[in-house]
PDB file of N, CA and C in Angstrom:
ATOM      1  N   UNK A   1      -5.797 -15.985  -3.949  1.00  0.00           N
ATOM      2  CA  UNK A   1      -5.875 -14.909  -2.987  1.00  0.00           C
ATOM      3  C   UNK A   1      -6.728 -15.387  -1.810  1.00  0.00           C
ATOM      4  N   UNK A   2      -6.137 -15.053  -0.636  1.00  0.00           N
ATOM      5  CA  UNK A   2      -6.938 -15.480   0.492  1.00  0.00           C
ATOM      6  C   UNK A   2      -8.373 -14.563   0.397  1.00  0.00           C
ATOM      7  N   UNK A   3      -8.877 -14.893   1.604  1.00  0.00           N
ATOM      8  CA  UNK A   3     -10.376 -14.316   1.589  1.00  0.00           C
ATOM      9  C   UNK A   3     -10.420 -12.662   2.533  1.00  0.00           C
ATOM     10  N   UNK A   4      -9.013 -13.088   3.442  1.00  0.00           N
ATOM     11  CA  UNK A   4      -8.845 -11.768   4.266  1.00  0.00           C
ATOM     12  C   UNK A   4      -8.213 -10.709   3.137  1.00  0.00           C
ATOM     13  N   UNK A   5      -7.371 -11.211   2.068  1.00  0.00           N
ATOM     14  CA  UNK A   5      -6.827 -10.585   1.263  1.00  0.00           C
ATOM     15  C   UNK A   5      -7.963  -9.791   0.473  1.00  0.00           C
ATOM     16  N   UNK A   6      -8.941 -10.413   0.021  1.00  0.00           N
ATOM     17  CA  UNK A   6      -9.814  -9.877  -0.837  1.00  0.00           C
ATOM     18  C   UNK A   6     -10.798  -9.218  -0.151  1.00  0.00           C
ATOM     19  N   UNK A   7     -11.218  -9.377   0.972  1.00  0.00           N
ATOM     20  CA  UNK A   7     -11.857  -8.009   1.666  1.00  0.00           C
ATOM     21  C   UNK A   7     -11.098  -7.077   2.100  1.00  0.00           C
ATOM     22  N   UNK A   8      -9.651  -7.303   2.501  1.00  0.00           N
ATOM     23  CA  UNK A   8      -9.168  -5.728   2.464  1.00  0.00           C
ATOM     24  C   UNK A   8      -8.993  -4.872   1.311  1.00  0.00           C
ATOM     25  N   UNK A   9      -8.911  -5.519   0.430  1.00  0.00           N
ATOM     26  CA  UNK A   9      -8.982  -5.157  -1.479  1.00  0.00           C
ATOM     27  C   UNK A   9     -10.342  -4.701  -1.629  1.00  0.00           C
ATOM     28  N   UNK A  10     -11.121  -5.332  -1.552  1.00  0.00           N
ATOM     29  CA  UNK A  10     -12.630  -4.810  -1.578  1.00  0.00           C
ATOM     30  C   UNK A  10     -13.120  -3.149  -0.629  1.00  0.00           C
ATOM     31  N   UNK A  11     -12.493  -3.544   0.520  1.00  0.00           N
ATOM     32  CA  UNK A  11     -12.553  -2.353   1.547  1.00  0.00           C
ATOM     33  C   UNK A  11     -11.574  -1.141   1.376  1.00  0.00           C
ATOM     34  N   UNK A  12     -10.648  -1.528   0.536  1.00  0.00           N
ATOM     35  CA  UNK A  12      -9.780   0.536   0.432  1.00  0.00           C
ATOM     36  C   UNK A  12     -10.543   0.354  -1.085  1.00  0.00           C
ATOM     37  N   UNK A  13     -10.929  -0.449  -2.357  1.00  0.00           N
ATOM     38  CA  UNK A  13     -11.304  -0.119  -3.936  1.00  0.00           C
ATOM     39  C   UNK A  13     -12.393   0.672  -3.882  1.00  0.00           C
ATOM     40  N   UNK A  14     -13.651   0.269  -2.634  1.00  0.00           N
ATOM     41  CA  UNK A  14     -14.620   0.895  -2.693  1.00  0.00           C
ATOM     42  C   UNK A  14     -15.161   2.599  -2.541  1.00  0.00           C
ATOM     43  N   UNK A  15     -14.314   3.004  -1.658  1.00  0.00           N
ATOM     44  CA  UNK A  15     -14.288   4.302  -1.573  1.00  0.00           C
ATOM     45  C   UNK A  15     -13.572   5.102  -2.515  1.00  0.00           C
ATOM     46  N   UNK A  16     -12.171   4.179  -2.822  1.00  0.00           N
ATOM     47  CA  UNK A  16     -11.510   4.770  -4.003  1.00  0.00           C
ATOM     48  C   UNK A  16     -12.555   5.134  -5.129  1.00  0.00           C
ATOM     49  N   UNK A  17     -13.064   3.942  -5.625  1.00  0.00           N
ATOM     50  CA  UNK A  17     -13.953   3.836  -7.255  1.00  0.00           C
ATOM     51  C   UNK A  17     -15.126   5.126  -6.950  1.00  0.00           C
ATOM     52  N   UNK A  18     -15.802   4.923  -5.681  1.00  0.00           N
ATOM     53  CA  UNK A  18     -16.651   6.170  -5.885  1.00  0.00           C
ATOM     54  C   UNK A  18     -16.236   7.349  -5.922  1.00  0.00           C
ATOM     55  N   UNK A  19     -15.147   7.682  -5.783  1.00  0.00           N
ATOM     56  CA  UNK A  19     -15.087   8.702  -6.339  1.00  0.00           C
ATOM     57  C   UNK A  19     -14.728   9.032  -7.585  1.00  0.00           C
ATOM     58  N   UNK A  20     -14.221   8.461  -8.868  1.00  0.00           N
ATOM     59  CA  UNK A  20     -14.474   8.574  -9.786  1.00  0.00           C
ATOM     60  C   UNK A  20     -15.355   7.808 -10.724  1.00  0.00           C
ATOM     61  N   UNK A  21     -16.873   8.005 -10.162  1.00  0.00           N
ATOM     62  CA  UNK A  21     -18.006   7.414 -10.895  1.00  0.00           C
ATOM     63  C   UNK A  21     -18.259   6.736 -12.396  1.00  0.00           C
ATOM     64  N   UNK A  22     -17.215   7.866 -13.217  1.00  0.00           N
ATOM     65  CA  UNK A  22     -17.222   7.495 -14.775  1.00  0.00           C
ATOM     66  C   UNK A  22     -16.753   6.660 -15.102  1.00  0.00           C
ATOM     67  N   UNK A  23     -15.771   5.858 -14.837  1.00  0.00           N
ATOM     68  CA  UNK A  23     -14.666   4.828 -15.076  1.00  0.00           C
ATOM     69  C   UNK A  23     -15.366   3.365 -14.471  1.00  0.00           C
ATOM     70  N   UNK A  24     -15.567   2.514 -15.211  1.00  0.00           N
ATOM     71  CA  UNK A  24     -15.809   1.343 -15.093  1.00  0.00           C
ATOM     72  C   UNK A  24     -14.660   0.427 -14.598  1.00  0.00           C
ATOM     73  N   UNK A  25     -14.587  -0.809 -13.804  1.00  0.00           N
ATOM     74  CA  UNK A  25     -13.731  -1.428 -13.205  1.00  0.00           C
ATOM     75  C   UNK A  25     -12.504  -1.500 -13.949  1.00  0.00           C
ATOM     76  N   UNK A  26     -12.655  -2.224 -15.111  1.00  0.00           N
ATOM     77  CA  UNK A  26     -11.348  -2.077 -15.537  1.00  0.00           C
ATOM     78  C   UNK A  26     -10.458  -1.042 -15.982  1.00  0.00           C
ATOM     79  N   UNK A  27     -10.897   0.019 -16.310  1.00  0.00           N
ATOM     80  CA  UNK A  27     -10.669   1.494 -16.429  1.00  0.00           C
ATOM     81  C   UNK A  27      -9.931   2.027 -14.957  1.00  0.00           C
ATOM     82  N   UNK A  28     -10.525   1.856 -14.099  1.00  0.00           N
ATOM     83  CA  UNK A  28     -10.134   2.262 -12.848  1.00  0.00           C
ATOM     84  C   UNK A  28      -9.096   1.429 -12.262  1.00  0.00           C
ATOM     85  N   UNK A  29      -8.772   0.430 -12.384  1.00  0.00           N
ATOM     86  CA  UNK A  29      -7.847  -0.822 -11.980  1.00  0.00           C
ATOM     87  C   UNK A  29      -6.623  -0.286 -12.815  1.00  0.00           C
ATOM     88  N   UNK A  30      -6.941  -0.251 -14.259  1.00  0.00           N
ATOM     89  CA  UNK A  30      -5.831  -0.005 -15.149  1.00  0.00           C
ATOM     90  C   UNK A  30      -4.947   1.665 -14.670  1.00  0.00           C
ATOM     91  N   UNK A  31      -5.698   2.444 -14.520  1.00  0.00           N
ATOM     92  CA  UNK A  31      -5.751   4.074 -13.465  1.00  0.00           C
ATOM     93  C   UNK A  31      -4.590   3.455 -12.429  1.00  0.00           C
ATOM     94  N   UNK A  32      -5.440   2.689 -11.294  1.00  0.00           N
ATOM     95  CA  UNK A  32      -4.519   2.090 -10.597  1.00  0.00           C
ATOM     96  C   UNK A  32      -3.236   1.803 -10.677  1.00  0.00           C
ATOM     97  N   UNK A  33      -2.745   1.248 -11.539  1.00  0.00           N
ATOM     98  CA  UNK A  33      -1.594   0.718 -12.605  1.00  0.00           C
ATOM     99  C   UNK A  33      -0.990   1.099 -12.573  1.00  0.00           C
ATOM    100  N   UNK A  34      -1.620   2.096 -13.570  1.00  0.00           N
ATOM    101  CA  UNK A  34      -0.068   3.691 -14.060  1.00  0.00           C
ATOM    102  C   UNK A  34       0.097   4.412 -12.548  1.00  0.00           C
ATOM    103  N   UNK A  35      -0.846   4.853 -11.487  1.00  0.00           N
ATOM    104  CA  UNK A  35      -0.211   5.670 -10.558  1.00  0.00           C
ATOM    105  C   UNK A  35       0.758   4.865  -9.772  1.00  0.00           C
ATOM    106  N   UNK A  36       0.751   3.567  -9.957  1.00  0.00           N
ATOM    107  CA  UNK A  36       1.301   2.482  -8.974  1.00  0.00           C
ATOM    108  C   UNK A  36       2.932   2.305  -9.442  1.00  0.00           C
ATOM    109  N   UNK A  37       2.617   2.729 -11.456  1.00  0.00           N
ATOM    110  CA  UNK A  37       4.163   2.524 -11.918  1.00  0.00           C
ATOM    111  C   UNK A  37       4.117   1.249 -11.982  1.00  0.00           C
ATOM    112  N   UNK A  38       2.885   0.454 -12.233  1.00  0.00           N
ATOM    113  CA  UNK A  38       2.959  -0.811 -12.863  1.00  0.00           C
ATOM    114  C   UNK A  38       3.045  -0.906 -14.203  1.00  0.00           C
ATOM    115  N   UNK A  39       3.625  -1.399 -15.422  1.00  0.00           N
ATOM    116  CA  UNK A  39       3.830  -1.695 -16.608  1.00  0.00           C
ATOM    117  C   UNK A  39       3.244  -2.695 -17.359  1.00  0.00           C
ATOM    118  N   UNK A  40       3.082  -3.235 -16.748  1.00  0.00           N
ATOM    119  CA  UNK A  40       3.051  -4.763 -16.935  1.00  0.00           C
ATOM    120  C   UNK A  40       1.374  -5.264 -18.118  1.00  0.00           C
ATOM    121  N   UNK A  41       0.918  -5.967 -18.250  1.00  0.00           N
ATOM    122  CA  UNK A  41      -0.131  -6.199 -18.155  1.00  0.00           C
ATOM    123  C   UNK A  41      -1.259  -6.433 -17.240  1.00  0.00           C
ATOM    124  N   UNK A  42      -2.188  -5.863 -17.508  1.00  0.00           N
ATOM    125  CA  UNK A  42      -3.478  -6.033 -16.393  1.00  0.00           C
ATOM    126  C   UNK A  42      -3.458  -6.875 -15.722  1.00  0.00           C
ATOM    127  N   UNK A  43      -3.264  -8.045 -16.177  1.00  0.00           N
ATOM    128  CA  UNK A  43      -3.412  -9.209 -15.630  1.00  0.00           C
ATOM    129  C   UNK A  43      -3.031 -10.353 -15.152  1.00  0.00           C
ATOM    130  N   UNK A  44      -1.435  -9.349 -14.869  1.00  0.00           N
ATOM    131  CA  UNK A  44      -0.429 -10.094 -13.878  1.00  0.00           C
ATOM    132  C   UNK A  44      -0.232  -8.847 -12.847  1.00  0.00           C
ATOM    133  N   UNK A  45      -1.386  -8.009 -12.169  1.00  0.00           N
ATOM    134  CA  UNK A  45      -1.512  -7.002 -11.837  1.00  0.00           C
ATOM    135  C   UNK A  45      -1.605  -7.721 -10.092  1.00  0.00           C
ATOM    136  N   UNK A  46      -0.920  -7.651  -8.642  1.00  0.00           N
ATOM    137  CA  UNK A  46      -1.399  -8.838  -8.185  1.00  0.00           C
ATOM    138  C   UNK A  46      -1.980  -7.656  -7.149  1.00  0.00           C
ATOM    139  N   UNK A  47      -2.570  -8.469  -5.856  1.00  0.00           N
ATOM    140  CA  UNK A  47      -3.434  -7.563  -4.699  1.00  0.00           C
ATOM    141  C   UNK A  47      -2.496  -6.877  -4.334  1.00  0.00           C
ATOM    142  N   UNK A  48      -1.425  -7.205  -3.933  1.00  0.00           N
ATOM    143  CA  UNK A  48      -0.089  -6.233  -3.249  1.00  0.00           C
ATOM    144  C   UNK A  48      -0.127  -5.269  -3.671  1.00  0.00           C
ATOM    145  N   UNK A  49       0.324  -5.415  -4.918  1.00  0.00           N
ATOM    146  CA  UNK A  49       0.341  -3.635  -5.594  1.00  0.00           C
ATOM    147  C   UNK A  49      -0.778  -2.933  -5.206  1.00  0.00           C
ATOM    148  N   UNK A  50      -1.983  -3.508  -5.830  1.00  0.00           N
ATOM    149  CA  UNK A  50      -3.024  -2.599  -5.385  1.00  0.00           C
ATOM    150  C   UNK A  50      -3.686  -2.064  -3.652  1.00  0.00           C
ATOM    151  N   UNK A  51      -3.270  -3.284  -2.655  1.00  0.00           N
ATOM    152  CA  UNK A  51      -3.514  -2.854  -1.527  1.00  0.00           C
ATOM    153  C   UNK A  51      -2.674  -1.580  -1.134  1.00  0.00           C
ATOM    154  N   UNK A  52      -1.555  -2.092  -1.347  1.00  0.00           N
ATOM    155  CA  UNK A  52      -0.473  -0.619  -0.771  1.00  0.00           C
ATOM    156  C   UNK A  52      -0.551   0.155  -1.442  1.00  0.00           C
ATOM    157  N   UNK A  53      -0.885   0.297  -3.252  1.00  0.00           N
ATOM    158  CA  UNK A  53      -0.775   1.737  -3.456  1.00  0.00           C
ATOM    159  C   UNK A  53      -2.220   2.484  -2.885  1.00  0.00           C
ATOM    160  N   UNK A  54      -3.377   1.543  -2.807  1.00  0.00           N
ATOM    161  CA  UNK A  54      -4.577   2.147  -2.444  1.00  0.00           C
ATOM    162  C   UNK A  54      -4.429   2.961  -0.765  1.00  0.00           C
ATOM    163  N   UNK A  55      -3.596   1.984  -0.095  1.00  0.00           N
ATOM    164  CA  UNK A  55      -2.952   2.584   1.069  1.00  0.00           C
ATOM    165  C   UNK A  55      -2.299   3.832   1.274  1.00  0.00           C
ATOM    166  N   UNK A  56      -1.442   3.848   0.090  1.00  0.00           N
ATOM    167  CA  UNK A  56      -0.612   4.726   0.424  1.00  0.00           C
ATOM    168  C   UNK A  56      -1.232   5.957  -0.632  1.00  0.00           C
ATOM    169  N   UNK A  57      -2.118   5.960  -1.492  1.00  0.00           N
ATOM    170  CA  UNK A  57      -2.861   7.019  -2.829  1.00  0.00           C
ATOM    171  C   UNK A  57      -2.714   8.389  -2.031  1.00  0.00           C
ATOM    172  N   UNK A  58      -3.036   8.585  -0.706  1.00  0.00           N
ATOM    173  CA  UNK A  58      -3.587   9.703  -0.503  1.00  0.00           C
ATOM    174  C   UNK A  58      -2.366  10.691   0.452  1.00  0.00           C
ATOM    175  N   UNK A  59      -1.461   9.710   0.565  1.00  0.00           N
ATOM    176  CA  UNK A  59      -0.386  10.076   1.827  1.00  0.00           C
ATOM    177  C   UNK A  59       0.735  10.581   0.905  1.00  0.00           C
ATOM    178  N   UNK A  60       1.484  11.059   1.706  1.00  0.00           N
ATOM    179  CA  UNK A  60       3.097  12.001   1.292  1.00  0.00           C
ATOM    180  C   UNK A  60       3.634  10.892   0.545  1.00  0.00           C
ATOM    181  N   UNK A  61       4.600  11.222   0.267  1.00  0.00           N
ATOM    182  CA  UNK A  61       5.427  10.602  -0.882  1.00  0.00           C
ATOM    183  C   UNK A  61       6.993  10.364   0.323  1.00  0.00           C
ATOM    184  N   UNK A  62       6.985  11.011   1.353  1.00  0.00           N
ATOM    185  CA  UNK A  62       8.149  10.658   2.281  1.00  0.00           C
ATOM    186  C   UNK A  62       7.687  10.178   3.050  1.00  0.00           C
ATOM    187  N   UNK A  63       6.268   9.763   3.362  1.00  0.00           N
ATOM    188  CA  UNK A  63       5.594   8.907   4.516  1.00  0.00           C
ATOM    189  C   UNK A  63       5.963   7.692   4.230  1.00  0.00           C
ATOM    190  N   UNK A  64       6.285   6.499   6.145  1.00  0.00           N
ATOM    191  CA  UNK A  64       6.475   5.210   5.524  1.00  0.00           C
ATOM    192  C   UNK A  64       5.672   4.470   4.789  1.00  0.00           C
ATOM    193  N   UNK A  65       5.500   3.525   4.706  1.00  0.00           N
ATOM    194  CA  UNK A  65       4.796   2.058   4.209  1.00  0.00           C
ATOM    195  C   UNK A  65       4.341   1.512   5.179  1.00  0.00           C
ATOM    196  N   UNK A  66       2.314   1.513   5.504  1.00  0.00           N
ATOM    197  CA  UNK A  66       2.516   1.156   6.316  1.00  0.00           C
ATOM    198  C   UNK A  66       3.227  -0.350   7.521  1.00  0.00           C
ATOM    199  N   UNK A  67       3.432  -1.014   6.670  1.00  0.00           N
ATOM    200  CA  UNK A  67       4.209  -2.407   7.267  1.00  0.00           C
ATOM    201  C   UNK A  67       5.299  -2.363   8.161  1.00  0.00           C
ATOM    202  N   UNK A  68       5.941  -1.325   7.002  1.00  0.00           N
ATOM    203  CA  UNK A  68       7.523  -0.756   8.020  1.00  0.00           C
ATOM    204  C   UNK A  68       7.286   0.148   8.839  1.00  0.00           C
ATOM    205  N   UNK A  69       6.294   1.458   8.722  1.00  0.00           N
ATOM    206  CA  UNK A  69       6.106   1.837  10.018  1.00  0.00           C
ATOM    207  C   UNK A  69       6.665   1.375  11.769  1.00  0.00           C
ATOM    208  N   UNK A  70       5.809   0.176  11.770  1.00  0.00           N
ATOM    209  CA  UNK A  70       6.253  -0.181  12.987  1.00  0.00           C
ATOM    210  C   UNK A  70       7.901  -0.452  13.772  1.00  0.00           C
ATOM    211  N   UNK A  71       8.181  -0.608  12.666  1.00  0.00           N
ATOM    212  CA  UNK A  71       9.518  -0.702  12.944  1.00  0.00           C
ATOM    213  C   UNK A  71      10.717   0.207  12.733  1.00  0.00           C
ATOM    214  N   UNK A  72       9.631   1.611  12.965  1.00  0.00           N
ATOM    215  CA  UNK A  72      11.267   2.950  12.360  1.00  0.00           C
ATOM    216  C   UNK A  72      11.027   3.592  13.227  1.00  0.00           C
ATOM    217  N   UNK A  73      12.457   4.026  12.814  1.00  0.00           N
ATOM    218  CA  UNK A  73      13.257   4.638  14.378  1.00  0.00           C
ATOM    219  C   UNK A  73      13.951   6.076  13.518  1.00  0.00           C
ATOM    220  N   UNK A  74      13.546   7.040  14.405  1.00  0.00           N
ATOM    221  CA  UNK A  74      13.549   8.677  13.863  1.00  0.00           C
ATOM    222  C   UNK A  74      15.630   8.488  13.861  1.00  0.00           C
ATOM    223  N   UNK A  75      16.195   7.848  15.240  1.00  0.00           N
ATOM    224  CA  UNK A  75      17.705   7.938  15.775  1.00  0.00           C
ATOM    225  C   UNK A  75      18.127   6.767  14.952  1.00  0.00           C
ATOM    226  N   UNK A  76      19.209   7.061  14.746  1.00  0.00           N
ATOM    227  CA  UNK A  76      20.318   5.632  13.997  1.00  0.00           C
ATOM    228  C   UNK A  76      20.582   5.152  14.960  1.00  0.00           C
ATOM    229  N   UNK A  77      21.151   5.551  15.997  1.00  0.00           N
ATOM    230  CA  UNK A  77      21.818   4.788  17.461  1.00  0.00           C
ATOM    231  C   UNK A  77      20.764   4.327  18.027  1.00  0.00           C
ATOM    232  N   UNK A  78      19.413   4.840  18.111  1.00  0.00           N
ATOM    233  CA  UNK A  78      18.351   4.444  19.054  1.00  0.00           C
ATOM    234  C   UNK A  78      17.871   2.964  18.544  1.00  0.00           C
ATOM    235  N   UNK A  79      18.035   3.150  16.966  1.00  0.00           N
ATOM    236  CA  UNK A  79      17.460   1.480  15.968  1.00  0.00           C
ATOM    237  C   UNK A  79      18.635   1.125  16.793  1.00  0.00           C
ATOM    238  N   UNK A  80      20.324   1.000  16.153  1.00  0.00           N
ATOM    239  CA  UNK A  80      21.229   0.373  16.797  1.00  0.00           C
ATOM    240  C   UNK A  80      20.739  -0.488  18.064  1.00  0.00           C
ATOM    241  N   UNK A  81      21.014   0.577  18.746  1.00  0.00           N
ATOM    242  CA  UNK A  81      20.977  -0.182  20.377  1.00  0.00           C
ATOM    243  C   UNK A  81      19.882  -1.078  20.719  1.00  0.00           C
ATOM    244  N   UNK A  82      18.385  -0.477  20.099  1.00  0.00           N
ATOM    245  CA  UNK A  82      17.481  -1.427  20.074  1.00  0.00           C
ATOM    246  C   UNK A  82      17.953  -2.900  19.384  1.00  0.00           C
ATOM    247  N   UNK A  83      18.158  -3.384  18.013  1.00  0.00           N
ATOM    248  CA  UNK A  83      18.615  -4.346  17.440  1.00  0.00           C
ATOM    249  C   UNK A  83      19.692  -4.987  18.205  1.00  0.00           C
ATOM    250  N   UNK A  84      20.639  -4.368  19.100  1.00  0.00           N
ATOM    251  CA  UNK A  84      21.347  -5.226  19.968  1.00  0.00           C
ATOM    252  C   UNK A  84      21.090  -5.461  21.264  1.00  0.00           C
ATOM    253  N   UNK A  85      19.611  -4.859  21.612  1.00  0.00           N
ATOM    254  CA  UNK A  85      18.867  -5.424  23.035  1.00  0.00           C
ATOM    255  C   UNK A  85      19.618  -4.975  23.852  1.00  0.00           C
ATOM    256  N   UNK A  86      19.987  -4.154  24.026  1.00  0.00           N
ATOM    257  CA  UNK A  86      20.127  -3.204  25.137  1.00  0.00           C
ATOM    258  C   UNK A  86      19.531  -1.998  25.207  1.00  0.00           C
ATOM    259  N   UNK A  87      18.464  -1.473  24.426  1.00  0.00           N
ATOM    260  CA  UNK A  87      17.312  -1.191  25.002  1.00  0.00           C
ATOM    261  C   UNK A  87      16.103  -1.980  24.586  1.00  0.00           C
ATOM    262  N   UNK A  88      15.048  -2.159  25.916  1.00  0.00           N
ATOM    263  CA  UNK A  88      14.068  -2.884  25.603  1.00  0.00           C
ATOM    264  C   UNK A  88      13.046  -2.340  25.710  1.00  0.00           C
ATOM    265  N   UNK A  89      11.963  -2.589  25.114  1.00  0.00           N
ATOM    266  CA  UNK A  89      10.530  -1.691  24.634  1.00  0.00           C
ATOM    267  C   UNK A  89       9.641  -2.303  25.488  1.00  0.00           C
TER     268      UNK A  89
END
């Protein structure tokens, strides 16, 4: 894991974990898991999962991702025409 990777991991876990004080790291990681709809074992658990679901924990369930965000378009024709550069931003 890079180092930018692990301070943005460090920076959404921290506010997460305080708020549920009782749960010790791995308790809370594993928490993580199941809301994420991970199965797997702990410990093929990777930052991805946990950055985006920590990202996304608190938001709608029809809100984007933020990654794709940038790139959605409310119009079908408006994406269209954009993707064939005839309109330019």
């Amino acid at each position: 894991m890079k180092y930018h990777r692990l301070n943005e991991l460090l920076e959404l876990l921290q506010p997460a974990w305080q708020s549920e004080p009782d749960l010790n790291l791995l308790q809370f990681l594993q928490k993580l898991a199941e809301e994420s709809g991970f199965d797997g074992p702990l410990s093929t658990l990777t930052d991805d999962i946990l950055i985006y679901h920590l990202k996304m924990r608190g938001a709608d369930k029809q809100e984007a991702i933020p990654g794709l965000k940038k790139d959605y378009e409310e119009d079908f024709k408006t994406a269209l025409l954009r993707a064939r550069g005839i309109i330019k931003d």
